[in-house]
Protein backbone atom coordinates (compact mmCIF):
# COMPACT_ATOMS: atom_id res chain seq x y z
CA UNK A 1 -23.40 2.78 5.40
CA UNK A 2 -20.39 0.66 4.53
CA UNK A 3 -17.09 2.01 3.38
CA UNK A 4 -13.89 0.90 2.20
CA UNK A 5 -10.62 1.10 5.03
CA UNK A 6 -7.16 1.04 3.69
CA UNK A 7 -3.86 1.81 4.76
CA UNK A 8 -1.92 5.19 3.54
CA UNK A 9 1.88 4.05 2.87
CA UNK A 10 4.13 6.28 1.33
CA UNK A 11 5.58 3.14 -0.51
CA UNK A 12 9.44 3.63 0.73
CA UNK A 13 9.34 7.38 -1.04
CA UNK A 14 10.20 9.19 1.86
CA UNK A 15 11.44 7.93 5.36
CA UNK A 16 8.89 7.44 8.65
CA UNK A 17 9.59 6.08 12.06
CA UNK A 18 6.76 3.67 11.56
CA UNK A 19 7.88 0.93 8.88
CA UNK A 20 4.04 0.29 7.81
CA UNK A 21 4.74 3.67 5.74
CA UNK A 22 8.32 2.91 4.61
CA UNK A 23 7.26 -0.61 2.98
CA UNK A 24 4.57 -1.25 0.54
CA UNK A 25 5.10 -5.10 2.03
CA UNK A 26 4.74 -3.73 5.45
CA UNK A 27 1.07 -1.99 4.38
CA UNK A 28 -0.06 -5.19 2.83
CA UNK A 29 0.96 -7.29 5.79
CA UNK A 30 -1.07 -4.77 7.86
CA UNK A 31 -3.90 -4.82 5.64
CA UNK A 32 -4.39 -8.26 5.69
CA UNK A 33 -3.89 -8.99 9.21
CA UNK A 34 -6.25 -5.78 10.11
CA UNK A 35 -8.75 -6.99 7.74
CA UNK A 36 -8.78 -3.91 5.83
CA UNK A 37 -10.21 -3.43 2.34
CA UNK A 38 -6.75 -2.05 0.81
CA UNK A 39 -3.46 0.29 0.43
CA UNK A 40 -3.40 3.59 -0.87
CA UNK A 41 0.17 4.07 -2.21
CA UNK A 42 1.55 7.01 -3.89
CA UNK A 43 2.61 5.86 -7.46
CA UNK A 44 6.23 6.43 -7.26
CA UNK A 45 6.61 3.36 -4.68
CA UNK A 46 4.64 0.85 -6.75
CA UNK A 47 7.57 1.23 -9.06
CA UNK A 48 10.15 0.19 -6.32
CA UNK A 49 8.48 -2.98 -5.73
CA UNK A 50 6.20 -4.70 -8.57
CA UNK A 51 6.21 -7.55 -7.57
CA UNK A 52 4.27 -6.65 -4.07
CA UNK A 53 1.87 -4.82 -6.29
CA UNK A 54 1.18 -8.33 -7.76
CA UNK A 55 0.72 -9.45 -4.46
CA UNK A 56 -1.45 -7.20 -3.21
CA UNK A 57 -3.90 -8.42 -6.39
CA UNK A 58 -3.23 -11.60 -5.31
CA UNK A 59 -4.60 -11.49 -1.78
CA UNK A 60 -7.96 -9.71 -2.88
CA UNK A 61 -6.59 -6.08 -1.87
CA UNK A 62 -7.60 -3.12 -3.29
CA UNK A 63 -4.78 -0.56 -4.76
CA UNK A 64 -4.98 2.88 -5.28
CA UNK A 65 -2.62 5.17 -5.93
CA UNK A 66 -2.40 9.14 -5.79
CA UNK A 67 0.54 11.39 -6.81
CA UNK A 68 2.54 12.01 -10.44
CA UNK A 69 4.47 9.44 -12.12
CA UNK A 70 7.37 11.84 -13.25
């Protein structure tokens, strides 16, 4: 049974001693060099930083996203 690994980031919405989950570039730095499938980010932080989101498309990462945009 195969499944999909990402990385949970919170995006920058709240503050973490581990920077992976401060930094939506962070998570997709991790992802690729972990070889995971993705990031899961909660939808408030792909807001902060389109232009990551762009790049996560761009290096054949998966998004999602979970949360409420208001």
């Amino acid at each position: 049974m195969n499944g999909q690994v990402n990385f949970l980031t919170n995006g920058g919405n709240e503050t973490y001693d581990d920077v992976r989950m401060n930094s939506l570039e962070e998570a997709k730095n991790l992802a690729i060099s972990g070889g995971l499938d993705g990031v899961v980010l909660e939808v408030k932080g792909m807001f902060r930083n389109p232009s990551v989101v762009r790049e996560i498309k761009e290096s054949n990462l998966s998004l999602l996203t979970y949360g409420k945009q208001k």
